[in-house]
Protein backbone atom coordinates (compact mmCIF):
# COMPACT_ATOMS: atom_id res chain seq x y z
CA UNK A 1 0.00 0.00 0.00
CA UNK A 2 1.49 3.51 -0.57
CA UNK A 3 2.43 5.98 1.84
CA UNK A 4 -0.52 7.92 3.25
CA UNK A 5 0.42 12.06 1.45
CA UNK A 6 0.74 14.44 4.18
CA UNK A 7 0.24 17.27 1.55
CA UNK A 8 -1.96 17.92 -1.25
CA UNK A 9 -0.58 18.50 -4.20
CA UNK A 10 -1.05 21.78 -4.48
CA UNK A 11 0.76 22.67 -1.78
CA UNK A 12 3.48 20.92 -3.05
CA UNK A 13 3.41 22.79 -6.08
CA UNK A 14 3.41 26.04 -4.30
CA UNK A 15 6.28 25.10 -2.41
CA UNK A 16 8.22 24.31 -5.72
CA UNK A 17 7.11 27.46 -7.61
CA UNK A 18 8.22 29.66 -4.36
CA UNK A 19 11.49 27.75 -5.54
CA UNK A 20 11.36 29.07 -9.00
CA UNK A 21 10.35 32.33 -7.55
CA UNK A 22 13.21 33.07 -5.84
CA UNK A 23 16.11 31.13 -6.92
CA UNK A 24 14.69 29.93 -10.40
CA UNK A 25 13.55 26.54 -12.21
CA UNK A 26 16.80 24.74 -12.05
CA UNK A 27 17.11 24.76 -8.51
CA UNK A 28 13.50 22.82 -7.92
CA UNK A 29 14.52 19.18 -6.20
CA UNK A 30 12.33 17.01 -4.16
CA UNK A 31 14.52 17.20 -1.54
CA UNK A 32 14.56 21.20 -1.73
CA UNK A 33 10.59 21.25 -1.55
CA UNK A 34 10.50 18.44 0.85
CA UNK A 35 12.37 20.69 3.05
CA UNK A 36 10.72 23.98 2.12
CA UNK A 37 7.44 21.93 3.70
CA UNK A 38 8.86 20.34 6.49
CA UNK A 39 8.42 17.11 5.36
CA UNK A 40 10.97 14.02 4.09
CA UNK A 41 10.91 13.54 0.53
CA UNK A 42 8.15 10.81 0.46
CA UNK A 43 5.01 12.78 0.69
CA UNK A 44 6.69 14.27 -2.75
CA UNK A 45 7.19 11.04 -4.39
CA UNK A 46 3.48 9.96 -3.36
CA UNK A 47 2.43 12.38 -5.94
CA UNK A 48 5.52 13.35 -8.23
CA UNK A 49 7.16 10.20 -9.85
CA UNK A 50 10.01 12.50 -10.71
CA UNK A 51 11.00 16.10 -10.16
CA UNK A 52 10.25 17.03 -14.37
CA UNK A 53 6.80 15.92 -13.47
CA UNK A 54 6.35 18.68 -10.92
CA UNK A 55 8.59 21.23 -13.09
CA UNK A 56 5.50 21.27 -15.24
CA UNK A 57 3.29 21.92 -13.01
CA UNK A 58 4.73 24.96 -11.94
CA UNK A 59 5.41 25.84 -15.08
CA UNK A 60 1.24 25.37 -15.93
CA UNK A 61 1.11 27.97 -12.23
CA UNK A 62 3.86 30.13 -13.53
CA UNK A 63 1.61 30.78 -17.00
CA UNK A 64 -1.82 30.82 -15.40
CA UNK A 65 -0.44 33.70 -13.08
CA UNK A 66 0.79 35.22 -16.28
CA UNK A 67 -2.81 34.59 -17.77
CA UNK A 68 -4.16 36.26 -14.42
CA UNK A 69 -1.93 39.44 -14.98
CA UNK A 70 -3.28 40.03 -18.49
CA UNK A 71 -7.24 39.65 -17.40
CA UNK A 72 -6.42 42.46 -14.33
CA UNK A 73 -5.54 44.97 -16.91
CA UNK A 74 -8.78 44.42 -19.01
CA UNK A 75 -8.79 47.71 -20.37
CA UNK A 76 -10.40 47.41 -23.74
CA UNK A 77 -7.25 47.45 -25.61
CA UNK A 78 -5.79 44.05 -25.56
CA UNK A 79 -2.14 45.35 -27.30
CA UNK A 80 -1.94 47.59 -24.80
CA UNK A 81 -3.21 45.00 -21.73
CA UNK A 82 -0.42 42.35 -22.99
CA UNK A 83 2.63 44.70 -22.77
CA UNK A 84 1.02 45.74 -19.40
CA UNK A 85 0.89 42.37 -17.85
CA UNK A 86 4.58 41.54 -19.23
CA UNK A 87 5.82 44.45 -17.71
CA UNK A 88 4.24 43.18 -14.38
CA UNK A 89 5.41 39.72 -14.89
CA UNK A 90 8.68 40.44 -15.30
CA UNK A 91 9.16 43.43 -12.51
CA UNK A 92 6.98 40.71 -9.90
CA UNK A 93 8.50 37.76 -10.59
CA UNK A 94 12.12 38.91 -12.33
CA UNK A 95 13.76 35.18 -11.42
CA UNK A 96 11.07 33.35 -13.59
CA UNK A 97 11.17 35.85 -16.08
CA UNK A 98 14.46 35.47 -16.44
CA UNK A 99 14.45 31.77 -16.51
CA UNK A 100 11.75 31.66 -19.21
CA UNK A 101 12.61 34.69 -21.68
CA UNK A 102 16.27 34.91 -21.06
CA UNK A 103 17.25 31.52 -21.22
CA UNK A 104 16.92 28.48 -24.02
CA UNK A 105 14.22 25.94 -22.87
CA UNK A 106 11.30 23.89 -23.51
CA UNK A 107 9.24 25.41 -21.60
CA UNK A 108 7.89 28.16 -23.92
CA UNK A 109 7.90 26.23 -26.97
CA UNK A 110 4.05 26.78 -27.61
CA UNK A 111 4.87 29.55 -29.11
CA UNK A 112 2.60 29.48 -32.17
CA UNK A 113 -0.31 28.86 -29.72
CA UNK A 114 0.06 31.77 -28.03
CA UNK A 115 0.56 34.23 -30.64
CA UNK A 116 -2.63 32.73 -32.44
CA UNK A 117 -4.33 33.75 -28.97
CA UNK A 118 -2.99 36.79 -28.93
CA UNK A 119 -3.87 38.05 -32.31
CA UNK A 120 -7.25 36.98 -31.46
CA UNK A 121 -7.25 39.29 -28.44
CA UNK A 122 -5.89 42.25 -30.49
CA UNK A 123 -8.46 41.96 -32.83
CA UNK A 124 -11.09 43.64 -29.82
CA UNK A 125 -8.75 46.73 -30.36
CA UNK A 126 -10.49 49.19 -32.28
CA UNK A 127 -6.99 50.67 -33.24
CA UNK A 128 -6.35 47.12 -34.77
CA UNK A 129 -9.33 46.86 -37.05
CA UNK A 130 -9.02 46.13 -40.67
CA UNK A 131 -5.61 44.56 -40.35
CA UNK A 132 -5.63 40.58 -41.84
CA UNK A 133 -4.23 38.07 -39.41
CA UNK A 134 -0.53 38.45 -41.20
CA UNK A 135 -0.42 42.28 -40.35
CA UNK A 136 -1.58 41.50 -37.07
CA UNK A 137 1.13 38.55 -36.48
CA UNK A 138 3.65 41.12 -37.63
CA UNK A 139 3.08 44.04 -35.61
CA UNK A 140 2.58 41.48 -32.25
CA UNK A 141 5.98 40.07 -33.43
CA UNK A 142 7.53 43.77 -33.49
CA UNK A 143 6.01 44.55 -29.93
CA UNK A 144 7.14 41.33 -28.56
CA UNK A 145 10.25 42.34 -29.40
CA UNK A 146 10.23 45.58 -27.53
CA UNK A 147 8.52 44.37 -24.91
CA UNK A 148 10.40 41.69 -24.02
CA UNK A 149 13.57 43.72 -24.53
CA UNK A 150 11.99 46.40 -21.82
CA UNK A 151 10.54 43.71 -19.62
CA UNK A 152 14.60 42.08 -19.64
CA UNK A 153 15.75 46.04 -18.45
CA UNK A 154 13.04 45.93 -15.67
CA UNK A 155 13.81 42.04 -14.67
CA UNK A 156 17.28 42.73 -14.38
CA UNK A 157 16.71 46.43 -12.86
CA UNK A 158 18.51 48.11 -15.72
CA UNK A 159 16.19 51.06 -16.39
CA UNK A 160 16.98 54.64 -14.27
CA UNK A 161 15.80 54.56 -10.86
CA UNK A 162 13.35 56.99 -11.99
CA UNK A 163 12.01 55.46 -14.82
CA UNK A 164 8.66 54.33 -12.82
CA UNK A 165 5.86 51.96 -13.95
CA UNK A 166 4.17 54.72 -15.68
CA UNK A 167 7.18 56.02 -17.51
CA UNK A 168 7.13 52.62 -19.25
CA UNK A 169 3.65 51.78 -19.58
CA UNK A 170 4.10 55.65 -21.55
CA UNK A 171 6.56 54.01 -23.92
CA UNK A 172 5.03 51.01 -23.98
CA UNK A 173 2.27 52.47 -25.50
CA UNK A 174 3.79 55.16 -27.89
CA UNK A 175 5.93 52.51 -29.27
CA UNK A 176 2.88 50.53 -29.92
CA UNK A 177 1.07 52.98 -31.40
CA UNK A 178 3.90 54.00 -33.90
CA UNK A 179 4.37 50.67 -34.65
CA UNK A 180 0.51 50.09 -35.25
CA UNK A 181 0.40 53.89 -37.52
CA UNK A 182 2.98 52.11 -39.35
CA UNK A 183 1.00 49.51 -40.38
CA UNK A 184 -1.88 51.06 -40.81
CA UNK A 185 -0.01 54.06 -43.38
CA UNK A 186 1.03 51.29 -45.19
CA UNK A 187 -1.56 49.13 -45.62
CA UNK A 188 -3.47 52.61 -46.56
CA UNK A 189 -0.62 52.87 -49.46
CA UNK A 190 -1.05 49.26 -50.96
CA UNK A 191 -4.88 50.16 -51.01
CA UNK A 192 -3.93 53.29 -53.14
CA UNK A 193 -1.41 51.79 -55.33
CA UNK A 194 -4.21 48.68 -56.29
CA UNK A 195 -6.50 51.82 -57.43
């Protein structure tokens, strides 16, 4: 018969993302989360066959706290909202960031997923309308890439000390909106040269 768990699983899971939280994904073991709780490392095993097994489930934590970030901002402009919430992510939980943007792993290779669900969001944003799914993948591709590059400076404290949360939600969204007056001139100047 197997050993009665003393914790539930989630509270094993909270004790390995605190792990990630603080000193990053690597450093999860059973033994390091047995001892976070208290507890020897059999109450682990008892619901973890192995330490990759409960990786992921932080990991699954680690994105539905991202997903939590971006339904806060709820704003009506979706472009806006997702640079928002990375900016939070990254300045609340910098280690993780780090771990998942900065460095190669498997963990954010559903990629293609979530820029489908992302275009789908931006197409709510009024500023967004009339732009096919391409344009849309392009300019999300362009702010990811500022973004992220800002969300790195904040993770890593890099910005000036007085370069507050509004100061970058400001850039945030006047880079966006050149970007997206970019697109929009020149989609207006392929409709002219068809006529």
């Amino acid at each position: 018969m197997a050993p009665k768990s003393k914790f539930k699983k989630d509270q094993i899971i909270d004790a390995a993302f605190e792990i990630a939280r603080t000193e990053g994904i690597d450093r999860i073991t059973i033994r390091k989360v047995a001892e976070k709780l208290g507890s020897s490392i059999a109450p682990i095993y008892v619901n973890f066959k192995e330490v990759d097994e409960l990786i992921q489930e932080v990991i699954k934590k680690t994105f539905a706290i991202s997903k939590q970030l971006l339904m806060e901002q709820h704003t009506g402009h979706p472009f806006h909202d997702i640079g928002v919430a990375s900016l939070r992510f990254a300045k609340e939980y910098s280690v993780l960031f780090r771990d998942l943007v900065m460095k190669k792993n498997e963990y954010m290779n559903d990629h293609d997923h979530e820029m489908g669900m992302l275009v789908e969001l931006m197409k709510q944003d009024p500023h967004l309308e009339g732009l096919t799914d391409g344009e849309l993948m392009t300019i999300l591709l362009k702010m990811k890439i500022f973004q992220t590059g800002l969300s790195v400076m904040v993770a890593n404290g890099l910005l000036p000390d007085d370069f507050d949360e509004e100061k970058m939600i400001h850039l945030l969204n006047s880079t966006a909106m050149d970007i997206i007056d970019a697109a929009q001139m020149r989609k207006a100047g392929n409709l002219e040269g068809q006529n």
